[in-house]
N, C-alpha and C. Protein backbone atom coordinates (compact mmCIF):
# COMPACT_ATOMS: atom_id res chain seq x y z
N UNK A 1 -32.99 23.71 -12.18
CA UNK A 1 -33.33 25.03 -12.69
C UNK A 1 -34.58 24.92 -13.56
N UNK A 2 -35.79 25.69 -12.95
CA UNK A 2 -36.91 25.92 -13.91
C UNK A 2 -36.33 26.48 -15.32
N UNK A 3 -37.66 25.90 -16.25
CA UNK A 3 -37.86 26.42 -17.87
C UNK A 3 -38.47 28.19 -17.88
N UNK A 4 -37.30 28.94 -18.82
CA UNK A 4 -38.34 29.74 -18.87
C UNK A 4 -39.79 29.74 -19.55
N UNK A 5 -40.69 30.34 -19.33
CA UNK A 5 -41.57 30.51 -20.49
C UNK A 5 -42.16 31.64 -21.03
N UNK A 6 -42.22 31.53 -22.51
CA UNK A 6 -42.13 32.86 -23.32
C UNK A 6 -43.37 32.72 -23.68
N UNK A 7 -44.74 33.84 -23.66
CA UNK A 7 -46.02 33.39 -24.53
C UNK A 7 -45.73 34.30 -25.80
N UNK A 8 -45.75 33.30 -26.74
CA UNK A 8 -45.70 33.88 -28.28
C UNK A 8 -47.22 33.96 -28.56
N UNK A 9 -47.53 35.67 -29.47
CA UNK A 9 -48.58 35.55 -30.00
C UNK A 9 -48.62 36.38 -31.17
N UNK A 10 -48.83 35.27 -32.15
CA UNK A 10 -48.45 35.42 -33.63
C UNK A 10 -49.65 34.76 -34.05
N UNK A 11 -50.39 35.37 -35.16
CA UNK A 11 -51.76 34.73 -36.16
C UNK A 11 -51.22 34.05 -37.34
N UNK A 12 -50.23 34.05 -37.59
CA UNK A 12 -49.93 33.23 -38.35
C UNK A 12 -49.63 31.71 -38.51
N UNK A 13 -49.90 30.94 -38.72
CA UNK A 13 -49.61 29.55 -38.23
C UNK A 13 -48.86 29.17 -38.30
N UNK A 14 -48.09 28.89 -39.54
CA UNK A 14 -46.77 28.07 -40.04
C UNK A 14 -45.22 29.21 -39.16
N UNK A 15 -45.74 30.63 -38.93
CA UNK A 15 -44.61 31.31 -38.27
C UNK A 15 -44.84 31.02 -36.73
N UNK A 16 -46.06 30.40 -36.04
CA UNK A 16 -46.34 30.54 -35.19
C UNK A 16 -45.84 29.35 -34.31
N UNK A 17 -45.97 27.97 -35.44
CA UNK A 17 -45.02 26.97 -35.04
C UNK A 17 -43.75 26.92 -35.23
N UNK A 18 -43.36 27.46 -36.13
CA UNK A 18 -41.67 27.70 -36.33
C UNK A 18 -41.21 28.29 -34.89
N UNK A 19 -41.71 29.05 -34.21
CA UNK A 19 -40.86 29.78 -33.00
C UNK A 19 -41.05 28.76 -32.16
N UNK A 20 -42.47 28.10 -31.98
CA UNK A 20 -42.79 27.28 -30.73
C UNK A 20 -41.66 25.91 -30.92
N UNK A 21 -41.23 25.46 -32.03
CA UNK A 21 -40.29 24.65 -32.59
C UNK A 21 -38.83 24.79 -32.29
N UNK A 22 -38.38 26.06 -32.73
CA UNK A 22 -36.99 26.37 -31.98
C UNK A 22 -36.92 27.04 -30.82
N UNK A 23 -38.08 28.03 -30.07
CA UNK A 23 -37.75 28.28 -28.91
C UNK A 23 -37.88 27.01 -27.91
N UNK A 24 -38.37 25.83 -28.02
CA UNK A 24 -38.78 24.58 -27.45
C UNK A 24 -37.35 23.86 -27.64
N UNK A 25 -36.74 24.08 -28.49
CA UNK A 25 -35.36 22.96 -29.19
C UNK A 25 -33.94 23.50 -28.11
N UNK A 26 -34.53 25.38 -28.23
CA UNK A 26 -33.85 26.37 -27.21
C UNK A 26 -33.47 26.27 -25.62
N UNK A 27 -34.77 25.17 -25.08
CA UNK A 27 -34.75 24.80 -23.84
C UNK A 27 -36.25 25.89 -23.38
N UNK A 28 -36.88 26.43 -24.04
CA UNK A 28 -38.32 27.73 -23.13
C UNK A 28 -39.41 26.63 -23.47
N UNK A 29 -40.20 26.66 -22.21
CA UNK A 29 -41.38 26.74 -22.70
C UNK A 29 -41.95 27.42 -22.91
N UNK A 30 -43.00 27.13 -24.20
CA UNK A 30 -43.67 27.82 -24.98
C UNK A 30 -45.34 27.92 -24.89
N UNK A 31 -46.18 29.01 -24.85
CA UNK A 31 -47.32 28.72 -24.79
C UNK A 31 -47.48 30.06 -26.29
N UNK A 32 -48.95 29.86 -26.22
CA UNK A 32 -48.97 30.43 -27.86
C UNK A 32 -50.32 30.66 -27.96
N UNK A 33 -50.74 31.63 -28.56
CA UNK A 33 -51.81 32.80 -28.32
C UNK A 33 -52.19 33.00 -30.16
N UNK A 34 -53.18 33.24 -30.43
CA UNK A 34 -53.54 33.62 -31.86
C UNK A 34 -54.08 34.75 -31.87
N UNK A 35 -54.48 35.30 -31.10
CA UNK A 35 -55.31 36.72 -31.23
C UNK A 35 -55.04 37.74 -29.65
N UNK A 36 -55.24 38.82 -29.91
CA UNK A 36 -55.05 39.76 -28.79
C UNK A 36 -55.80 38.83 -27.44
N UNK A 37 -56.95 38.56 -27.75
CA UNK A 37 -58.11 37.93 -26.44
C UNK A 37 -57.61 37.02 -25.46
N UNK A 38 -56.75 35.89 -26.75
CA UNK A 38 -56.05 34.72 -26.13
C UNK A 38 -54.98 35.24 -25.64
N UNK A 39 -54.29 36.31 -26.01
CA UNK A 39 -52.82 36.90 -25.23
C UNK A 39 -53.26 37.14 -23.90
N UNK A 40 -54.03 37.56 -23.81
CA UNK A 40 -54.39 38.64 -22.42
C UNK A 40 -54.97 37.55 -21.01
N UNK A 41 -55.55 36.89 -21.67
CA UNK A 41 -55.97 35.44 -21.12
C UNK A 41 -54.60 34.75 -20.57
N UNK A 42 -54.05 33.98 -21.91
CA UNK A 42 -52.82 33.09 -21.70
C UNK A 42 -51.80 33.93 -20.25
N UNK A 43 -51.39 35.51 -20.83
CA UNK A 43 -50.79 36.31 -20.07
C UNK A 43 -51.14 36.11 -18.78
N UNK A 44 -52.13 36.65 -18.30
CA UNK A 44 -52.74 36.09 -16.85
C UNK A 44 -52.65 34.67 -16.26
N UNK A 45 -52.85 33.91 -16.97
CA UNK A 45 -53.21 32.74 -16.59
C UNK A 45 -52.09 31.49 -16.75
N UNK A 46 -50.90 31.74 -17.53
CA UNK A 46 -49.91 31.20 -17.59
C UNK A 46 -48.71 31.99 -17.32
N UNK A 47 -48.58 33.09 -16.89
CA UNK A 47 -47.54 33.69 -16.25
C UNK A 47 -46.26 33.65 -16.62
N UNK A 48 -46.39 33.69 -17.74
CA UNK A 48 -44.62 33.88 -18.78
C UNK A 48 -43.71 34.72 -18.12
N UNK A 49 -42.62 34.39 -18.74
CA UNK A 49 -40.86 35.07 -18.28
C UNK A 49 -41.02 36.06 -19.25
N UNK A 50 -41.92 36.31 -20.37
CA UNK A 50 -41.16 36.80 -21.80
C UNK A 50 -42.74 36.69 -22.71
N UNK A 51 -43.15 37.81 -22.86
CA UNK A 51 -44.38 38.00 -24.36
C UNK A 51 -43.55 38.14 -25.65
N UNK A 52 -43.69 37.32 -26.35
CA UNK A 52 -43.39 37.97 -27.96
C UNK A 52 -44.65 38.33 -28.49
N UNK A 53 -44.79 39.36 -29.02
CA UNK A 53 -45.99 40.20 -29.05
C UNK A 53 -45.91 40.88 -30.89
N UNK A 54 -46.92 40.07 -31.32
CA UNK A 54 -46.75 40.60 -32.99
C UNK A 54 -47.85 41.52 -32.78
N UNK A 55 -47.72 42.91 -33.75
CA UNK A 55 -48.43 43.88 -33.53
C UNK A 55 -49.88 43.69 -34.44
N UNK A 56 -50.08 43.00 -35.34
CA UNK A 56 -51.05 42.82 -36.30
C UNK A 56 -51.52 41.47 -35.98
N UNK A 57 -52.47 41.68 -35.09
CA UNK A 57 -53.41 40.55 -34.80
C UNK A 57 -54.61 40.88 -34.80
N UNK A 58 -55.77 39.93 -35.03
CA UNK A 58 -57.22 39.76 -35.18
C UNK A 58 -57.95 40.23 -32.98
N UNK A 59 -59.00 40.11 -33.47
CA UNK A 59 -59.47 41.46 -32.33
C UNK A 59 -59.05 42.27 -31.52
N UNK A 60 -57.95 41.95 -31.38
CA UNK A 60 -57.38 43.13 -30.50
C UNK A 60 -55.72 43.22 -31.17
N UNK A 61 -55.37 44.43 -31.16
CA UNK A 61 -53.91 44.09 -31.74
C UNK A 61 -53.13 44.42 -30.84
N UNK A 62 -52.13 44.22 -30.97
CA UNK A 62 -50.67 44.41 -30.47
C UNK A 62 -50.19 45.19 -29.20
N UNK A 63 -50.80 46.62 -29.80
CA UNK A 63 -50.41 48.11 -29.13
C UNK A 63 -51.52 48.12 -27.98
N UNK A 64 -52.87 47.14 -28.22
CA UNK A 64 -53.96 47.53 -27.26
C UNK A 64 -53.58 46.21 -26.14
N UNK A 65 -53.04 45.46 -26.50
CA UNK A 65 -52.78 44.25 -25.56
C UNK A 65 -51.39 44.34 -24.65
N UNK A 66 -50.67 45.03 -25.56
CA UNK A 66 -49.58 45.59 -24.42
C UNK A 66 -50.13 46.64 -23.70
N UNK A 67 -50.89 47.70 -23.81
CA UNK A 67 -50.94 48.57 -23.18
C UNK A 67 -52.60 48.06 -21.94
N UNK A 68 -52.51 47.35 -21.75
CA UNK A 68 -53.87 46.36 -21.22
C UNK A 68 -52.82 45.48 -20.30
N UNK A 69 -51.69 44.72 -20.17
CA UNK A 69 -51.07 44.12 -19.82
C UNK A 69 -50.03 44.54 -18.72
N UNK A 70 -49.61 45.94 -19.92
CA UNK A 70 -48.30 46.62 -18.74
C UNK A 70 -49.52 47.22 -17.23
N UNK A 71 -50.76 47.49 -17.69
CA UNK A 71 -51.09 47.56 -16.41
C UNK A 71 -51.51 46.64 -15.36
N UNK A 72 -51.54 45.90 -15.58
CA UNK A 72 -51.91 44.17 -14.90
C UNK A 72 -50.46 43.44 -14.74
N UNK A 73 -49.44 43.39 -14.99
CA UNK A 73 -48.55 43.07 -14.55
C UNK A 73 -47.01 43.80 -15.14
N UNK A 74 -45.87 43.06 -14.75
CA UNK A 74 -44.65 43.59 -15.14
C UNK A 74 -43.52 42.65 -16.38
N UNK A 75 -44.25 41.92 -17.04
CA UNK A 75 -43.76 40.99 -17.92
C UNK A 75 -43.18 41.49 -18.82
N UNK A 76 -41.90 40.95 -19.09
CA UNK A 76 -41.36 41.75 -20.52
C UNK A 76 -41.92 41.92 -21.50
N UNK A 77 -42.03 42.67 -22.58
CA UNK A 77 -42.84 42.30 -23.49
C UNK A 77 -42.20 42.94 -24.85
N UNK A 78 -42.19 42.13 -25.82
CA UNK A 78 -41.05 42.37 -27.00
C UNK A 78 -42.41 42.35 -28.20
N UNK A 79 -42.69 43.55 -28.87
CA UNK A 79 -43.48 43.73 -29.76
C UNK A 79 -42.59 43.92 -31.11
N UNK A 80 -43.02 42.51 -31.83
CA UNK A 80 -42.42 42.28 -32.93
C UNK A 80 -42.95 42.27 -34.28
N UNK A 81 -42.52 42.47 -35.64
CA UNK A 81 -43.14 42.74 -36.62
C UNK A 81 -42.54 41.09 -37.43
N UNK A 82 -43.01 40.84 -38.08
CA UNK A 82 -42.74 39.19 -38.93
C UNK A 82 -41.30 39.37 -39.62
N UNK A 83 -40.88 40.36 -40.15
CA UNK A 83 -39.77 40.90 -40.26
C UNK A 83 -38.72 40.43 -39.23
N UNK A 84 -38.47 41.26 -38.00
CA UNK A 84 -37.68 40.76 -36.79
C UNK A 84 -38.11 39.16 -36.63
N UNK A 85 -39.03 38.42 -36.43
CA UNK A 85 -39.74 37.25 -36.25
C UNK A 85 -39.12 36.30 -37.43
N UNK A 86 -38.78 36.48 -38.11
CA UNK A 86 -38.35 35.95 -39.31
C UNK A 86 -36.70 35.86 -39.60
N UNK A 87 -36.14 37.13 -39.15
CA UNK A 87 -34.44 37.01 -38.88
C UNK A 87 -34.62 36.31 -37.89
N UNK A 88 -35.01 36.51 -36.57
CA UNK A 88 -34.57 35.04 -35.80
C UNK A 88 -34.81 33.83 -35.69
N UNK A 89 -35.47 33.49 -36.35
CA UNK A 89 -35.97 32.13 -36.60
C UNK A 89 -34.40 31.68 -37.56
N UNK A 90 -34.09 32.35 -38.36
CA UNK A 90 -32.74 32.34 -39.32
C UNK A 90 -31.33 31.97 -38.27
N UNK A 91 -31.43 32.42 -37.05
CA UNK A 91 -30.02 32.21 -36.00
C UNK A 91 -30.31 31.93 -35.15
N UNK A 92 -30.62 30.51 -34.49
CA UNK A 92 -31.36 30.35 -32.84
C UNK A 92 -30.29 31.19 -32.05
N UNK A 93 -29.51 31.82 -32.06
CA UNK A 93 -28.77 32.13 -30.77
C UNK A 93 -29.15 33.83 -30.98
N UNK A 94 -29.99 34.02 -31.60
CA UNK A 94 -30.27 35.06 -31.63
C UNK A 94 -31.38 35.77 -30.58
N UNK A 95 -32.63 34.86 -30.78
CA UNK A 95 -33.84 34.29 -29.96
C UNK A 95 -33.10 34.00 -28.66
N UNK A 96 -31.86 33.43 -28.45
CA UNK A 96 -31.23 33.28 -26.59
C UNK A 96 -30.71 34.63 -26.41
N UNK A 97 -29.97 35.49 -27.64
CA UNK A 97 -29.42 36.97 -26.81
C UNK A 97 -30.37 37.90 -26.81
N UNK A 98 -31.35 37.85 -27.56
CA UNK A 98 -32.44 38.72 -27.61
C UNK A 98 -33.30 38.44 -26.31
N UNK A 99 -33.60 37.25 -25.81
CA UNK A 99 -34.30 37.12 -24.31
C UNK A 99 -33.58 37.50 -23.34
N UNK A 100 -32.36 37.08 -23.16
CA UNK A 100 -31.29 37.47 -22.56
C UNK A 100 -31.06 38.93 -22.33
N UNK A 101 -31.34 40.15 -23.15
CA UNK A 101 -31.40 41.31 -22.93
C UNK A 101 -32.35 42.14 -22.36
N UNK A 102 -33.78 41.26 -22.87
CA UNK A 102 -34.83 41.76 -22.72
C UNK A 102 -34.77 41.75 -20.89
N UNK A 103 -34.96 40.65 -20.55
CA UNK A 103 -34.31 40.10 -18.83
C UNK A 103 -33.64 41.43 -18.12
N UNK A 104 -32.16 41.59 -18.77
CA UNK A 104 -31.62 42.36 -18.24
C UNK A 104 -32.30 43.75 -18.53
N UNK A 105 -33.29 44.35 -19.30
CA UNK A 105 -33.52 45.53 -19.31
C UNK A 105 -34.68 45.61 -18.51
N UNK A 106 -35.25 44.70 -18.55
CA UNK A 106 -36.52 44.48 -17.13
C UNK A 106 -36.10 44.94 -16.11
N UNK A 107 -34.88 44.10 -15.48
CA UNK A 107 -34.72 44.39 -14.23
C UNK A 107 -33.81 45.67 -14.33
N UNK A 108 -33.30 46.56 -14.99
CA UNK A 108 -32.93 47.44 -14.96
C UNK A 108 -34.30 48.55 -14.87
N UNK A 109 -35.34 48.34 -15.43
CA UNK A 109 -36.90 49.09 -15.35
C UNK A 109 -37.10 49.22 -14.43
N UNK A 110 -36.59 47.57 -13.46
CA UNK A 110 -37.71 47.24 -11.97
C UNK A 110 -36.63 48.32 -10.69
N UNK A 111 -35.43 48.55 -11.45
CA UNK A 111 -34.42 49.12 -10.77
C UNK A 111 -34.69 50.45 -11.08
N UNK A 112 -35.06 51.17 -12.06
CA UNK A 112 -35.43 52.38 -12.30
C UNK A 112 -36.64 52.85 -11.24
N UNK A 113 -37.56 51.73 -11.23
CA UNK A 113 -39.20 52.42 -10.59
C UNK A 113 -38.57 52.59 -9.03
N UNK A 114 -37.78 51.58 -7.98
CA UNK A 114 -37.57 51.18 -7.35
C UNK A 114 -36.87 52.74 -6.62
N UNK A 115 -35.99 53.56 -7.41
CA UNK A 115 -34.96 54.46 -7.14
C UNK A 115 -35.98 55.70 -7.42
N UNK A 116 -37.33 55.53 -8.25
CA UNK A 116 -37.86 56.38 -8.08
C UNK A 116 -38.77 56.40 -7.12
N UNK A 117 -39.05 55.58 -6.58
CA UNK A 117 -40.17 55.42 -5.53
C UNK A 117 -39.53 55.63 -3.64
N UNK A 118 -38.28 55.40 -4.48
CA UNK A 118 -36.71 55.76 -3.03
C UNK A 118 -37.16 57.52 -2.47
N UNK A 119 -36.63 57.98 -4.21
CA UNK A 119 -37.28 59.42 -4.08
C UNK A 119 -37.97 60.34 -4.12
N UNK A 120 -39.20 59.28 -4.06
CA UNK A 120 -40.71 60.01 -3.52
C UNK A 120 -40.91 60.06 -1.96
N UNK A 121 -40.42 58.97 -1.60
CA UNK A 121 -40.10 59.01 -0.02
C UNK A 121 -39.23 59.76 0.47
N UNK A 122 -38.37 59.81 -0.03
CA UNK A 122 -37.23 61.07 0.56
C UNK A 122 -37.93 62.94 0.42
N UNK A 123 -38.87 62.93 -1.15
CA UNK A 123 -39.26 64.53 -0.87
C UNK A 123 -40.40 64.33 0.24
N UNK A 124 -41.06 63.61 0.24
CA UNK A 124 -42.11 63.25 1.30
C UNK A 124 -41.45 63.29 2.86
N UNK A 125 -40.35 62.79 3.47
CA UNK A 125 -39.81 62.95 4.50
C UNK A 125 -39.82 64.27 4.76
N UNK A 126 -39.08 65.37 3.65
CA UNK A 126 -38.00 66.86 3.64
C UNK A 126 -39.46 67.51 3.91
N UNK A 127 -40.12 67.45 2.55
CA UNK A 127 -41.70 68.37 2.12
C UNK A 127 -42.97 67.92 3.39
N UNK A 128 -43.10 66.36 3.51
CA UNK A 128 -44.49 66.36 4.27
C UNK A 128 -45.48 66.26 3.29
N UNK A 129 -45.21 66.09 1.59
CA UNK A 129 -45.86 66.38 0.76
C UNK A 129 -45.33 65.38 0.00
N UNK A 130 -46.23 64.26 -0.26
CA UNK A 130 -46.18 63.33 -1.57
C UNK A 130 -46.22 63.89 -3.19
N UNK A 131 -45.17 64.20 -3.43
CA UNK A 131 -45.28 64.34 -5.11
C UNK A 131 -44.73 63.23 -5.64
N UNK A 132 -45.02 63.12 -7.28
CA UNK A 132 -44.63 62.38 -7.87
C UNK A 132 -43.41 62.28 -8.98
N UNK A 133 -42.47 61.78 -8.83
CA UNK A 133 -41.12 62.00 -9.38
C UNK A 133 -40.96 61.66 -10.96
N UNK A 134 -41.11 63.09 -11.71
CA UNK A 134 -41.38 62.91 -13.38
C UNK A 134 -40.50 61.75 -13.38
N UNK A 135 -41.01 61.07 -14.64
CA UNK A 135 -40.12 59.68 -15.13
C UNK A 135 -40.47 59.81 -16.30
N UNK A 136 -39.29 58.70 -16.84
CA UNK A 136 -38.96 58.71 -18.41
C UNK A 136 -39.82 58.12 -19.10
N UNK A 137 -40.58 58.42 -20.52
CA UNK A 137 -41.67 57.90 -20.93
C UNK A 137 -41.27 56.48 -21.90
N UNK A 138 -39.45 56.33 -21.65
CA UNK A 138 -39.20 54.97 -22.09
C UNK A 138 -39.63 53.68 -21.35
């Protein structure tokens, strides 16, 4: 069984090795990003299971690198404040149910687009007319 791997990207250093330390002890590999530039890079180019995504980073932050990402691929992506980042570092089994959910709500997403794209084809069969099936802005 492959490792997952999670790209953490946190500017902080000493928090930045603390995760790479217990998510590594956890069984993930870890790759690790300091700034929005290197996320978006690493993201592409190392192909993680899992972004931990701190919102206050140096040139690009948080909100602009997820929203740069969700369109380039389908990677989970958990935007965290040092706060949350900081309780789990406090309970490793926290960091395993917290990935663990994230997983399952992915593929519940990939199951959402999937049932909507079912029934764009179905009004398209009835109509002859491709519309697009409002969806949830979660």
């Amino acid at each position: 069984m492959s490792e997952k791997t999670i790209l953490v990207v946190e500017d902080e250093e000493n928090l930045l090795e603390t995760l790479r330390y217990r998510l590594t002890r956890e069984g993930y590999q870890v790759i690790a990003a300091r700034d929005g530039e290197q996320a978006i890079e690493l993201a592409r180019s190392g192909k993680p299971d899992l972004i931990l995504l701190d919102i206050m980073l140096p040139k690009l932050d948080g909100l602009e690198v997820c929203r740069i990402l969700r369109k380039q691929m389908t990677v989970p992506i958990l935007q965290v404040y040092r706060e949350l980042l900081t309780f789990m570092l406090k309970d490793p089994r926290t960091i395993d149910r917290a990935t663990h959910l994230l997983w399952v709500a992915h593929n519940l997403e990939r199951i959402a687009d999937r049932a909507t794209n079912i029934a764009e084809r179905v009004i398209f069969l009835i109509t002859g007319k491709m519309e697009e099936v409002a969806s949830s802005k979660y």
